[in-house]
C-alpha atoms as a PDB file:
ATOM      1  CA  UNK A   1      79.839 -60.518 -44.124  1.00  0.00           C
ATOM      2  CA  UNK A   2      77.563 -57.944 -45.045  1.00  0.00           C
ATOM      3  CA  UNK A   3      74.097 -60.345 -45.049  1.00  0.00           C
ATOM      4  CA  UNK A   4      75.667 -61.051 -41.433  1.00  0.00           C
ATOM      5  CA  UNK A   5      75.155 -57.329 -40.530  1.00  0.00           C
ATOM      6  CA  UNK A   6      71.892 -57.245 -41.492  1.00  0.00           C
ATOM      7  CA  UNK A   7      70.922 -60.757 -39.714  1.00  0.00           C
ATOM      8  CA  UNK A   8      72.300 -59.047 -36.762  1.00  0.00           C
ATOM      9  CA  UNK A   9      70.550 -55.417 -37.147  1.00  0.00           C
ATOM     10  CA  UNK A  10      67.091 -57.186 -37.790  1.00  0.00           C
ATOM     11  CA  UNK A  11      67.694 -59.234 -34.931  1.00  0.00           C
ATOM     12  CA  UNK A  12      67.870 -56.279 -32.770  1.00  0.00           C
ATOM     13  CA  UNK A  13      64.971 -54.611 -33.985  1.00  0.00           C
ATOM     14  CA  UNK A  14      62.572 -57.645 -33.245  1.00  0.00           C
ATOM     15  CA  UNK A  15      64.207 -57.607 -29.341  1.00  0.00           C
ATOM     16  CA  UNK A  16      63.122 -53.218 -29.016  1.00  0.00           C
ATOM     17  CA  UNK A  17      59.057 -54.075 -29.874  1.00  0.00           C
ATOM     18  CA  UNK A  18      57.278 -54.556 -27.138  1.00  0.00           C
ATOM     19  CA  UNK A  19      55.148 -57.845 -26.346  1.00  0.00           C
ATOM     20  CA  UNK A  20      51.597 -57.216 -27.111  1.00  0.00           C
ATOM     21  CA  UNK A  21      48.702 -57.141 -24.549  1.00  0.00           C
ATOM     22  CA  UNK A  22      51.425 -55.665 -21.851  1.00  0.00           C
ATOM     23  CA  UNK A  23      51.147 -51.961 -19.907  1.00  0.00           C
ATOM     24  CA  UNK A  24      53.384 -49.689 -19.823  1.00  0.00           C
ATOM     25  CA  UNK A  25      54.967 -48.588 -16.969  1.00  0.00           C
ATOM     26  CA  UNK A  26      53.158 -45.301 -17.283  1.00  0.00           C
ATOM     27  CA  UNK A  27      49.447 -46.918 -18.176  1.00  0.00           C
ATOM     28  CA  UNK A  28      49.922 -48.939 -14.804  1.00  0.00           C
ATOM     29  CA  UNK A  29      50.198 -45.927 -13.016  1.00  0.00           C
ATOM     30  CA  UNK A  30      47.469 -44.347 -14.054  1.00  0.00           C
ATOM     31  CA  UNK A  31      45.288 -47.335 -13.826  1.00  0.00           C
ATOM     32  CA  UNK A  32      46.477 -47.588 -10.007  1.00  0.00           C
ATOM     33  CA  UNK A  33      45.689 -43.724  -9.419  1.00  0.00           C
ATOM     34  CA  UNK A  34      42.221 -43.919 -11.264  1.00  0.00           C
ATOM     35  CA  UNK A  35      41.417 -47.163  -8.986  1.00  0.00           C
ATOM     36  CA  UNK A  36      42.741 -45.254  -5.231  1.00  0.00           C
ATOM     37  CA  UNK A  37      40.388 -42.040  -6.529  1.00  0.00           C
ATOM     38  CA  UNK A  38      37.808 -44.355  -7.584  1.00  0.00           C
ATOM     39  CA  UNK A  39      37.966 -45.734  -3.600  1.00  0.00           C
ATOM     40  CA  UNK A  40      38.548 -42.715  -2.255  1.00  0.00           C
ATOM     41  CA  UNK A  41      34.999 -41.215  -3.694  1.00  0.00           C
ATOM     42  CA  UNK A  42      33.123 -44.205  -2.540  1.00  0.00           C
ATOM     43  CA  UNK A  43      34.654 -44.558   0.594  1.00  0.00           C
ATOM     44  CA  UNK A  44      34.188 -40.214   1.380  1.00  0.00           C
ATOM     45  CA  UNK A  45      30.587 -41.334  -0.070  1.00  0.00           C
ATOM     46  CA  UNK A  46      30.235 -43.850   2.548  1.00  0.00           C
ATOM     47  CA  UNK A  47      31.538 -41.937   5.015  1.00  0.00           C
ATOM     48  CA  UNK A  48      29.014 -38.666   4.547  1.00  0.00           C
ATOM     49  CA  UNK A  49      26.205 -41.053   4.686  1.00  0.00           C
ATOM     50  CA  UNK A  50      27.099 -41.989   7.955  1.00  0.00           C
ATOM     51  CA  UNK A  51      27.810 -38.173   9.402  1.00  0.00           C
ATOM     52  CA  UNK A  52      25.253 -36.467   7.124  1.00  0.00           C
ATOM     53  CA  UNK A  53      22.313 -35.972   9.129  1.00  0.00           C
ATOM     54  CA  UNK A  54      24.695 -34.789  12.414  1.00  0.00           C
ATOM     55  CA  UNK A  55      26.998 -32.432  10.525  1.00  0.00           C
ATOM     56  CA  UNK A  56      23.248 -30.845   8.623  1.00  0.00           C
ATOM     57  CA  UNK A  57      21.715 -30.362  11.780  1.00  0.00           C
ATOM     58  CA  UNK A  58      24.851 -28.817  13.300  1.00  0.00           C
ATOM     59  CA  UNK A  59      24.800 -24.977  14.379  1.00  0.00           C
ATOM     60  CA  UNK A  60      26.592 -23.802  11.227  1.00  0.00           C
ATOM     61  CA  UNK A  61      24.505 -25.283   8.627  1.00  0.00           C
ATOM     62  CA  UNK A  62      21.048 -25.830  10.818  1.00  0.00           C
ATOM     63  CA  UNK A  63      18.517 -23.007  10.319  1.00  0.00           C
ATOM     64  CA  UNK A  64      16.227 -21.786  13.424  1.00  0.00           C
ATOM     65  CA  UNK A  65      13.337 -19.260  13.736  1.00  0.00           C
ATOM     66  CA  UNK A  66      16.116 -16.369  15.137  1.00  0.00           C
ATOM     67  CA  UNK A  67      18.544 -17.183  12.366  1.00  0.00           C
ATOM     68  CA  UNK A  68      15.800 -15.638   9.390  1.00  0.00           C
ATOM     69  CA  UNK A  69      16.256 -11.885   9.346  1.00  0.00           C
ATOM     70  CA  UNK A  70      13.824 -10.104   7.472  1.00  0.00           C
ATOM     71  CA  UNK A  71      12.964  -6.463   6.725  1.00  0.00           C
ATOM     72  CA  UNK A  72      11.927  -4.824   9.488  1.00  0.00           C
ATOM     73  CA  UNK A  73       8.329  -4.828  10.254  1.00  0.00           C
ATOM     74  CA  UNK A  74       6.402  -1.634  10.154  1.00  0.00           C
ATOM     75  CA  UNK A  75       4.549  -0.858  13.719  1.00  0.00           C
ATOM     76  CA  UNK A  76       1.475  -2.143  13.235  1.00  0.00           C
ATOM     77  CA  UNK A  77       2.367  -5.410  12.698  1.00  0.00           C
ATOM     78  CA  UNK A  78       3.160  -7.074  16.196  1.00  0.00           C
ATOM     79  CA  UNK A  79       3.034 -10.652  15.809  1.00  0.00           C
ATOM     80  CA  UNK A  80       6.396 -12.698  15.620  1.00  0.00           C
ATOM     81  CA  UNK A  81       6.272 -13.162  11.493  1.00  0.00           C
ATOM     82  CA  UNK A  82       9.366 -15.578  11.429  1.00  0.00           C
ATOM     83  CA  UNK A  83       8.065 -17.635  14.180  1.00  0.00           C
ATOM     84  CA  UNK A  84       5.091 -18.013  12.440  1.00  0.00           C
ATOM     85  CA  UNK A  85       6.616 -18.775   9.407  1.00  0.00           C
ATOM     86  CA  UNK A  86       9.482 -20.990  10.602  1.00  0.00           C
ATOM     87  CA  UNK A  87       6.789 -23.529  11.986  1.00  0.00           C
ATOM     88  CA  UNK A  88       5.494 -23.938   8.652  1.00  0.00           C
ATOM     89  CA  UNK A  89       8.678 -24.554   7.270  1.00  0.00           C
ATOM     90  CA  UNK A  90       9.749 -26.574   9.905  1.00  0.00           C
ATOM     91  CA  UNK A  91       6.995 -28.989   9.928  1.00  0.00           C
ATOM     92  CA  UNK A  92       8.327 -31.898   7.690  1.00  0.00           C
ATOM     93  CA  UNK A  93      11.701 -31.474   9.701  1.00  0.00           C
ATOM     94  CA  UNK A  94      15.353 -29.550  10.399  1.00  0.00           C
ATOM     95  CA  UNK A  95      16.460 -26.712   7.697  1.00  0.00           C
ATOM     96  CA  UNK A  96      19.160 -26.674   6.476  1.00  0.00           C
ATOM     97  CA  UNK A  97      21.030 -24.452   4.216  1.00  0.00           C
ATOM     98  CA  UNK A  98      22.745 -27.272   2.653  1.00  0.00           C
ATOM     99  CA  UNK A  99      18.832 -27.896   1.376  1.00  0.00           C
ATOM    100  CA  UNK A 100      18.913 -27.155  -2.605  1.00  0.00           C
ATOM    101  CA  UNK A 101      15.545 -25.347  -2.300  1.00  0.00           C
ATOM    102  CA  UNK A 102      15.935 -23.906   0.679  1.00  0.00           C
ATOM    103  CA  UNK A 103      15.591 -20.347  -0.475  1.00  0.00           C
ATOM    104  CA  UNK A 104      11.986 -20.989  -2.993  1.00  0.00           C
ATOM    105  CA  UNK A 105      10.562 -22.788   0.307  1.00  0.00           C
ATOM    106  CA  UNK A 106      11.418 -19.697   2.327  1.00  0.00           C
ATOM    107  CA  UNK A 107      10.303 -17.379  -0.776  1.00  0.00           C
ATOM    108  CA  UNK A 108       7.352 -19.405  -0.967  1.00  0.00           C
ATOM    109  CA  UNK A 109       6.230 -19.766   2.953  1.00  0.00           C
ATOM    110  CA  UNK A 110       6.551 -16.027   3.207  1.00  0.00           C
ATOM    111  CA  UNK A 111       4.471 -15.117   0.261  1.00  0.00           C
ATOM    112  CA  UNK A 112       1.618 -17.128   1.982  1.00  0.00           C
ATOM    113  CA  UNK A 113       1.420 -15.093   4.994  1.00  0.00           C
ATOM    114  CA  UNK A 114      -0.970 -12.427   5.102  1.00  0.00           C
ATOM    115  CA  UNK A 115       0.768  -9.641   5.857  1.00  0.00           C
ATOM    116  CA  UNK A 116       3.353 -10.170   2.863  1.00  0.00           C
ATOM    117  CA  UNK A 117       2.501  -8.246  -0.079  1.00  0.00           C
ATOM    118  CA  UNK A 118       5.561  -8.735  -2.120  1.00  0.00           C
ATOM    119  CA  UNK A 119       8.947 -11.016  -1.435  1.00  0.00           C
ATOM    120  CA  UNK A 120      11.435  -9.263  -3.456  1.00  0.00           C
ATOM    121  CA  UNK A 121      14.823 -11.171  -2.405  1.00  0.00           C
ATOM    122  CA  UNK A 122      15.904 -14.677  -0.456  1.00  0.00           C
ATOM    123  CA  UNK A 123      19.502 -15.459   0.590  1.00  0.00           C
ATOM    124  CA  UNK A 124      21.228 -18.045   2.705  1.00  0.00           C
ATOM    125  CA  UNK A 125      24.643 -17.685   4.262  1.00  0.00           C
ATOM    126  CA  UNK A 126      27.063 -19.542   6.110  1.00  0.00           C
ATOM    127  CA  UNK A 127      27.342 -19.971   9.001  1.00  0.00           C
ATOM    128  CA  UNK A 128      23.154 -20.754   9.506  1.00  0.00           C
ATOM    129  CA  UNK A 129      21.491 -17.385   8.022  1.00  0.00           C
ATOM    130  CA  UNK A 130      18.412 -16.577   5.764  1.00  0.00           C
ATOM    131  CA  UNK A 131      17.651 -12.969   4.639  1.00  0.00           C
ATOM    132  CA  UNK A 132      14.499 -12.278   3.377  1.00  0.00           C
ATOM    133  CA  UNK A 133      13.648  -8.863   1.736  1.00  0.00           C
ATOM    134  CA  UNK A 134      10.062  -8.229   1.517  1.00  0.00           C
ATOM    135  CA  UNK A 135       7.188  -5.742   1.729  1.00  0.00           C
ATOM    136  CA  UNK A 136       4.423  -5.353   3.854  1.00  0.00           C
ATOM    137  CA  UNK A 137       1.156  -4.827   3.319  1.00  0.00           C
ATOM    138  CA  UNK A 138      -0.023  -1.280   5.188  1.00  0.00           C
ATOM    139  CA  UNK A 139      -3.818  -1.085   6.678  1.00  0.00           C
ATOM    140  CA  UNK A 140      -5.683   1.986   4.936  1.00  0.00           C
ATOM    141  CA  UNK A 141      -9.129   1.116   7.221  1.00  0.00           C
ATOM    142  CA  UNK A 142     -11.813  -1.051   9.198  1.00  0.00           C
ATOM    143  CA  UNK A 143     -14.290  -2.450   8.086  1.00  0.00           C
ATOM    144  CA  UNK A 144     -17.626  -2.357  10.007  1.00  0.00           C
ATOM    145  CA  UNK A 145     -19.461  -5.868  10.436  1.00  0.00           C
ATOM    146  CA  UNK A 146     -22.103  -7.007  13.235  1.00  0.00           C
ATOM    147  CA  UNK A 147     -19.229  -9.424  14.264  1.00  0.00           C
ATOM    148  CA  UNK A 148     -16.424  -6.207  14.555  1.00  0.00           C
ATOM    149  CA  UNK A 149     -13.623  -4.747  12.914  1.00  0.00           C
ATOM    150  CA  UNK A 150     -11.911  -6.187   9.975  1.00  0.00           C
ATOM    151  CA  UNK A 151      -8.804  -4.672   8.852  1.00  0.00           C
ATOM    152  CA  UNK A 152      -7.999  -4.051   4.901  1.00  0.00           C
ATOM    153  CA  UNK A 153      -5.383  -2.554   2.778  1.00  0.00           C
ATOM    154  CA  UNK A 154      -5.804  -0.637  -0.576  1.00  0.00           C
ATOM    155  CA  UNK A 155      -6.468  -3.331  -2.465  1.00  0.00           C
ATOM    156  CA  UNK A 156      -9.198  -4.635  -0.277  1.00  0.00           C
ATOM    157  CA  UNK A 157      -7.155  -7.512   1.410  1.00  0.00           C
ATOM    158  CA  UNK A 158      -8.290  -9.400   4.478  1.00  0.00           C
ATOM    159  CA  UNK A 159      -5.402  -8.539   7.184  1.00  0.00           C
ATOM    160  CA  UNK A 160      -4.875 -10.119  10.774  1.00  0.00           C
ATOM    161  CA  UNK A 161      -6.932  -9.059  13.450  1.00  0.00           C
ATOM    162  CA  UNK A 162      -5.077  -9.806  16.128  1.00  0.00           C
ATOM    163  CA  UNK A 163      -2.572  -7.118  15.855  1.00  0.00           C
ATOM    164  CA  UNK A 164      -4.792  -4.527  16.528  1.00  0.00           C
ATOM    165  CA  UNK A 165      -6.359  -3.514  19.831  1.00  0.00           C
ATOM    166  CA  UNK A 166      -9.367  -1.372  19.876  1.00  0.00           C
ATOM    167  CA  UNK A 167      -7.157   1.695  20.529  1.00  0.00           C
ATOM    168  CA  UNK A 168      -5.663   1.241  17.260  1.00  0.00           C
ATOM    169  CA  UNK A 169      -8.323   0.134  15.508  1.00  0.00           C
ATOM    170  CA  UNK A 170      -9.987   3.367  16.426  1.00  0.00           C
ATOM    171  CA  UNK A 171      -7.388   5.552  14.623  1.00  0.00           C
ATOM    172  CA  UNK A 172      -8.255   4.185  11.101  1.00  0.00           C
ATOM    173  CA  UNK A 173     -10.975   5.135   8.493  1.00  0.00           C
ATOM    174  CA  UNK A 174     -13.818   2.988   9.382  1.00  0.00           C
ATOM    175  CA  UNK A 175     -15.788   1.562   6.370  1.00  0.00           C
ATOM    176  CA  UNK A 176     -20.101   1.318   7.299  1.00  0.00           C
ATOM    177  CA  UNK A 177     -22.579  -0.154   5.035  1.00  0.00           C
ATOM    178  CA  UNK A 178     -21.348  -3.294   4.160  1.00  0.00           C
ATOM    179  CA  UNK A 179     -23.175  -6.234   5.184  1.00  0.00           C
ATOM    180  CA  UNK A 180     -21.212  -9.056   3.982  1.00  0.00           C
ATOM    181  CA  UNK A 181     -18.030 -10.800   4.911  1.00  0.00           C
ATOM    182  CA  UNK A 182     -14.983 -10.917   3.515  1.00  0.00           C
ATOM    183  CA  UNK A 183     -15.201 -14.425   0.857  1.00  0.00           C
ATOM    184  CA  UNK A 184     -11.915 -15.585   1.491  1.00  0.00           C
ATOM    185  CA  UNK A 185      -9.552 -16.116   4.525  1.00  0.00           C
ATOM    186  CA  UNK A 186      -7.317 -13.814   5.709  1.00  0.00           C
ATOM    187  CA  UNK A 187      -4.711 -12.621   2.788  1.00  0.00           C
ATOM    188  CA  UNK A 188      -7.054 -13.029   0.440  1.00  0.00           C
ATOM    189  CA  UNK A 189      -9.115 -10.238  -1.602  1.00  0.00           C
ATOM    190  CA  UNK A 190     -12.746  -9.182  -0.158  1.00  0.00           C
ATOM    191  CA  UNK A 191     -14.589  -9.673  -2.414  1.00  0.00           C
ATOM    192  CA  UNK A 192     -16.910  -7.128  -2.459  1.00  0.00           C
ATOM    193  CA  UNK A 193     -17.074  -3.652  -4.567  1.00  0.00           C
ATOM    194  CA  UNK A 194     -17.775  -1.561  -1.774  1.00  0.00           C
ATOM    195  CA  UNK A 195     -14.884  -2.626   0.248  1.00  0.00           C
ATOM    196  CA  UNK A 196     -12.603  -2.127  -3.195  1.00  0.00           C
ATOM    197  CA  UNK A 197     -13.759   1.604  -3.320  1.00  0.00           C
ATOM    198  CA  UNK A 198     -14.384   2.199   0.520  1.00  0.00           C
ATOM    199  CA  UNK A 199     -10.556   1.231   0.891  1.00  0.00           C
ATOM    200  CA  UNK A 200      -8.995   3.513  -2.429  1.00  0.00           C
ATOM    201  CA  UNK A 201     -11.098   5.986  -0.533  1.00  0.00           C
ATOM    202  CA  UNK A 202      -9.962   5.598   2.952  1.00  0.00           C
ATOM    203  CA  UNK A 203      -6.163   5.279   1.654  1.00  0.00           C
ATOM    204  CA  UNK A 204      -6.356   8.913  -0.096  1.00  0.00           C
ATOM    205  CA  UNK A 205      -7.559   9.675   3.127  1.00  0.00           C
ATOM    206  CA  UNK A 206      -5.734   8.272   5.839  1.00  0.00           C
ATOM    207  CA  UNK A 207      -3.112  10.838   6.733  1.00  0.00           C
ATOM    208  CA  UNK A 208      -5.850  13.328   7.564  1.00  0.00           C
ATOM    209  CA  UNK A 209      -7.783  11.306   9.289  1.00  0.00           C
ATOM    210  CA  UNK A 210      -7.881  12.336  12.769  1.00  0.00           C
ATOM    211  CA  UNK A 211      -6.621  15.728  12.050  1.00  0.00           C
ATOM    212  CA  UNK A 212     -10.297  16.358  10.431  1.00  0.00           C
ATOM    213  CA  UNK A 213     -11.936  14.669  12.800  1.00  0.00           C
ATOM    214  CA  UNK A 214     -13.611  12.559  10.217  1.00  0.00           C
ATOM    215  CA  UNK A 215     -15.344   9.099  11.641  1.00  0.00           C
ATOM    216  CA  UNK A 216     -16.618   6.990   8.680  1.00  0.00           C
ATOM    217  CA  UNK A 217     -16.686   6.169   4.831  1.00  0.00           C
ATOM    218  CA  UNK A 218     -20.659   4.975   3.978  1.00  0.00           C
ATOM    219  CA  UNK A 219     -21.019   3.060   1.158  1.00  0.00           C
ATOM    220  CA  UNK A 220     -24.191   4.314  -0.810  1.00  0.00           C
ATOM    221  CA  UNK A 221     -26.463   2.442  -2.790  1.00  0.00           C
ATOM    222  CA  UNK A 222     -25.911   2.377  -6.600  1.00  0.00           C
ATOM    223  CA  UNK A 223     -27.538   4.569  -8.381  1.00  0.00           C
ATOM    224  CA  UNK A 224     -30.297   3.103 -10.559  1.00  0.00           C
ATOM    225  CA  UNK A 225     -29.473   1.583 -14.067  1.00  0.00           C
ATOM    226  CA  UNK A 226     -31.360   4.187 -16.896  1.00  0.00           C
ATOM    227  CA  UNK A 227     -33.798   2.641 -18.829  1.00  0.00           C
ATOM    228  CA  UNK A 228     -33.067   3.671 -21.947  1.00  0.00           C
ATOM    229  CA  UNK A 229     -30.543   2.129 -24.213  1.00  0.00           C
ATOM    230  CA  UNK A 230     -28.780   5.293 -25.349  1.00  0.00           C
ATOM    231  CA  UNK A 231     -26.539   4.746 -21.846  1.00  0.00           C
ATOM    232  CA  UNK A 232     -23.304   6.039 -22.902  1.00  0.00           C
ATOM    233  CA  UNK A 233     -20.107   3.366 -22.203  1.00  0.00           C
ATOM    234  CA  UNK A 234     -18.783   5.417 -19.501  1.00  0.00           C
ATOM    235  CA  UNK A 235     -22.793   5.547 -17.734  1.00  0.00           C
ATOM    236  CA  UNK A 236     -23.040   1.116 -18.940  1.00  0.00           C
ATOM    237  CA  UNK A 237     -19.388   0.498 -16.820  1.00  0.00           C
ATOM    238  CA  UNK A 238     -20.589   2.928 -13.646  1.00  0.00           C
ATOM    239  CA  UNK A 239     -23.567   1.355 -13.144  1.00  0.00           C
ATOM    240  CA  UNK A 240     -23.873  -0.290 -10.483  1.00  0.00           C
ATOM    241  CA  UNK A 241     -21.717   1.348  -8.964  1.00  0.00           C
ATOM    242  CA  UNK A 242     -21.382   2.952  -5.599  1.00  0.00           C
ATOM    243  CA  UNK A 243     -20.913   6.266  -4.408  1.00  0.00           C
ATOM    244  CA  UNK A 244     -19.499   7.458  -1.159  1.00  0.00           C
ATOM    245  CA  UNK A 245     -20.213   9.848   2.503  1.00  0.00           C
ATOM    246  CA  UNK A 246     -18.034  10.916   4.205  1.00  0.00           C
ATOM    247  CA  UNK A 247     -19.274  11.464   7.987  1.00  0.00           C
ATOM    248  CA  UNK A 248     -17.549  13.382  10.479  1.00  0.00           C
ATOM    249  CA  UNK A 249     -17.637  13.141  14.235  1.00  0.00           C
ATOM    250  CA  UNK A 250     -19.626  16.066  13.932  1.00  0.00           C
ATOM    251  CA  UNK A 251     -22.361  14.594  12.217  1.00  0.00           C
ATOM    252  CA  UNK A 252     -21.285  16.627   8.740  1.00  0.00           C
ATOM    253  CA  UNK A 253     -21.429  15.154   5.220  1.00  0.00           C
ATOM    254  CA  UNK A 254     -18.663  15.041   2.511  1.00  0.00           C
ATOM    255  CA  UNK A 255     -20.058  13.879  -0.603  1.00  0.00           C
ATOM    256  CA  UNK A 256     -17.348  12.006  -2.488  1.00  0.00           C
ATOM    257  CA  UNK A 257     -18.909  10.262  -5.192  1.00  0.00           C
ATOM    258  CA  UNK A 258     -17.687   6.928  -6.618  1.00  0.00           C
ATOM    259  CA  UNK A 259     -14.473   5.385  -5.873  1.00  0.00           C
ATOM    260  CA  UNK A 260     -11.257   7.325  -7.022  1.00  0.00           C
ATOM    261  CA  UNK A 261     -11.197   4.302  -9.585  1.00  0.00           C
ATOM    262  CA  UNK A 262     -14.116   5.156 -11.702  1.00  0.00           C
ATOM    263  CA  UNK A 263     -13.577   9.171 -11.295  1.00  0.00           C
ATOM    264  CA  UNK A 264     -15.191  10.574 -14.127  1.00  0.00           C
ATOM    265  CA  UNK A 265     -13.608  12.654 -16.642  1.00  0.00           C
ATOM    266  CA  UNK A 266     -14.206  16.472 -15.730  1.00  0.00           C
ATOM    267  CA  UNK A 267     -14.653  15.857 -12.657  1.00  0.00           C
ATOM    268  CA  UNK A 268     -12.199  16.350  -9.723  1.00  0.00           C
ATOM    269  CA  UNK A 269      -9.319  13.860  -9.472  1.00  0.00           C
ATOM    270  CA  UNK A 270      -8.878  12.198  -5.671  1.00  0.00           C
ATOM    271  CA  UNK A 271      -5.728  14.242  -4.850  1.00  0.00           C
ATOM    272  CA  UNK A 272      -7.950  17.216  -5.709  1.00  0.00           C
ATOM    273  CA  UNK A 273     -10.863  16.419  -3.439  1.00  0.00           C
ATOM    274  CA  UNK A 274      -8.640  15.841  -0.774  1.00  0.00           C
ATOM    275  CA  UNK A 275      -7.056  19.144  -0.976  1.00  0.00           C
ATOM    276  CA  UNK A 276     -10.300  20.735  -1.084  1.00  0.00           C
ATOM    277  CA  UNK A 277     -11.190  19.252   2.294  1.00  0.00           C
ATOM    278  CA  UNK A 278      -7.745  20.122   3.979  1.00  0.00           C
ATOM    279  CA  UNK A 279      -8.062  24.012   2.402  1.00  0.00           C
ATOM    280  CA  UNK A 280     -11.875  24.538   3.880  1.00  0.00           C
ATOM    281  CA  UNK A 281     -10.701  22.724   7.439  1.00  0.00           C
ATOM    282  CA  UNK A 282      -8.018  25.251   7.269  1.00  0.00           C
ATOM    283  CA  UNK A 283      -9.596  28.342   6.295  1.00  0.00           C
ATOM    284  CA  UNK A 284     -12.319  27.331   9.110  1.00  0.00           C
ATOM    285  CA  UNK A 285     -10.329  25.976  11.831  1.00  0.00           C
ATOM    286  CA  UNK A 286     -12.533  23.044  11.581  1.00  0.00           C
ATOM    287  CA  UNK A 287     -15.148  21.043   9.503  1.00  0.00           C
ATOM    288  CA  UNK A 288     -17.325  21.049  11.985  1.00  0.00           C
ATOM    289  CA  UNK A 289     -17.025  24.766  12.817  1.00  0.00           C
ATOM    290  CA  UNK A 290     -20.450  26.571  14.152  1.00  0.00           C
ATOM    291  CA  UNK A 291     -22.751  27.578  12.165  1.00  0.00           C
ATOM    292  CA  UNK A 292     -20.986  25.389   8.981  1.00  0.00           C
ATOM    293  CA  UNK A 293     -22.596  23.804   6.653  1.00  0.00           C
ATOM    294  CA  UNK A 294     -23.942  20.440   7.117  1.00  0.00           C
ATOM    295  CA  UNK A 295     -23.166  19.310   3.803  1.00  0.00           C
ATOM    296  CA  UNK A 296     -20.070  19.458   1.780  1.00  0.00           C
ATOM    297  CA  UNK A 297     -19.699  18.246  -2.265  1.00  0.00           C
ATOM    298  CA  UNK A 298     -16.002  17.737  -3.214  1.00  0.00           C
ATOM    299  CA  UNK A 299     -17.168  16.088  -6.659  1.00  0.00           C
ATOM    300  CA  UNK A 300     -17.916  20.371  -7.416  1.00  0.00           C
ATOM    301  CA  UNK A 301     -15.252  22.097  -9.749  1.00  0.00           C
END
């Protein structure tokens, strides 16, 4: 009887195991789920391809010249900047914000323009919006050319033209004795040492402009190179270079000296010449006052 038992129990045992190279209830349902999302992605995939390009180019995700807001532009910049701009991004087709790159592009395009000096911050937003934070380049004076005006900022940088009439153009320092162009386009760096100083000059400057009646910076020629090889450092780096008038519309003279770049040790700093010319305007009533001198040296103590 008792071997009986055990025939029995064993027998019982073999019938729980379960046949090999079967699923599980549970392993077929996961199978089945993996497959439907599996069909599901390519399927949504499928789908997307087909509505892509229409949803993209749809008002909430398409991009147009009104829907870039950037920092406001200073007055004497009149030209539509993100027109401008929008053409050259728009020229290989729609933008979107759905576009990966979408804010380097923009970040890019704008840093190419020549009135951008500096593009500090891109963002896109939904619906359709692209904020661009930037800074502008500011025109310190005018160069004087056979061919015109050409406007610069302190660093010497080619600006537009076209945004200044003469009226305006009149109102700026105007830069004479330079008799060769710019050697770049427009956004790019003069080229040329006297427009480098002319314009530091012109930008200390500016503010007083017309109150002192002052009508143009003249670039000097440089003063001869010495001979003799004891030149001292500071003599071997300023030679060459060029000092500065000052001309009123009075016909008076302001010697300046060289650019507020190479201002010699000892001698007066730019913020110091220019306070020198405000004090004897003011204690005069004018620089031009009769009887004046016709000569003035601000590089004097």
């Amino acid at each position: 009887m008792p071997a009986k038992k055990n025939s029995s129990a064993q027998v019982v045992s073999k019938g729980s195991q379960k046949a090999p190279g079967r699923f599980s209830g549970g392993s077929k349902k996961a199978i089945l789920y993996l497959a439907l999302v599996g069909i599901f992605i390519v399927c949504a995939y499928l789908a997307w391809r087909q509505v892509s390009a229409r949803v993209l180019a749809s008002a909430e995700y398409s991009v147009s010249a009104q829907q870039i807001e950037i920092t406001p532009p200073p007055p004497w910049i009149h030209s539509d900047l993100s027109g401008e701009i929008y053409r050259d991004l728009s020229r290989h087709g729609p933008i979107s914000i759905m576009d990966e790159d979408l804010t380097q592009r923009v970040a890019d395009a704008f840093s190419r323009h020549p009135w951008i000096a500096k593009v500090q911050q891109v963002s896109k937003h939904y619906p359709a919006r692209v904020t661009v934070d930037v800074i502008y380049r500011e025109p310190v004076c005018m160069v004087e050319l056979s061919g015109g005006l050409m406007p610069v900022d302190a660093e010497a940088t080619l600006l537009p033209t076209a945004d200044f009439s003469p009226l305006e153009a009149s109102k700026y320092p105007r830069l004479i004795g330079v008799d060769r162009g710019p050697m770049g386009a427009v956004g790019g760096r003069w080229g040329d040492g006297r427009v480098v100083g002319g314009a530091e000059i012109a930008k200390a400057l500016l503010r007083l402009w017309e109150k002192l009646n002052l009508q143009s910076i003249a670039a000097l020629p440089p003063p001869e190179t010495p001979a003799s090889s004891t030149i001292t450092a500071v003599n071997a780096r300023r030679a060459g270079e060029y000092n500065y008038v000052i001309i009123t519309r009075g016909g008076m003279r302001i010697l300046w000296g060289p650019s507020p770049a190479l201002n010699a040790q000892g001698k007066p700093t730019p913020e110091q010449k220019v306070n020198k010319l405000e004090q004897f305007a003011a204690e005069h009533g004018s620089l031009d006052y009769p009887g004046g001198p016709r000569e003035l040296d601000l590089q004097k103590p």
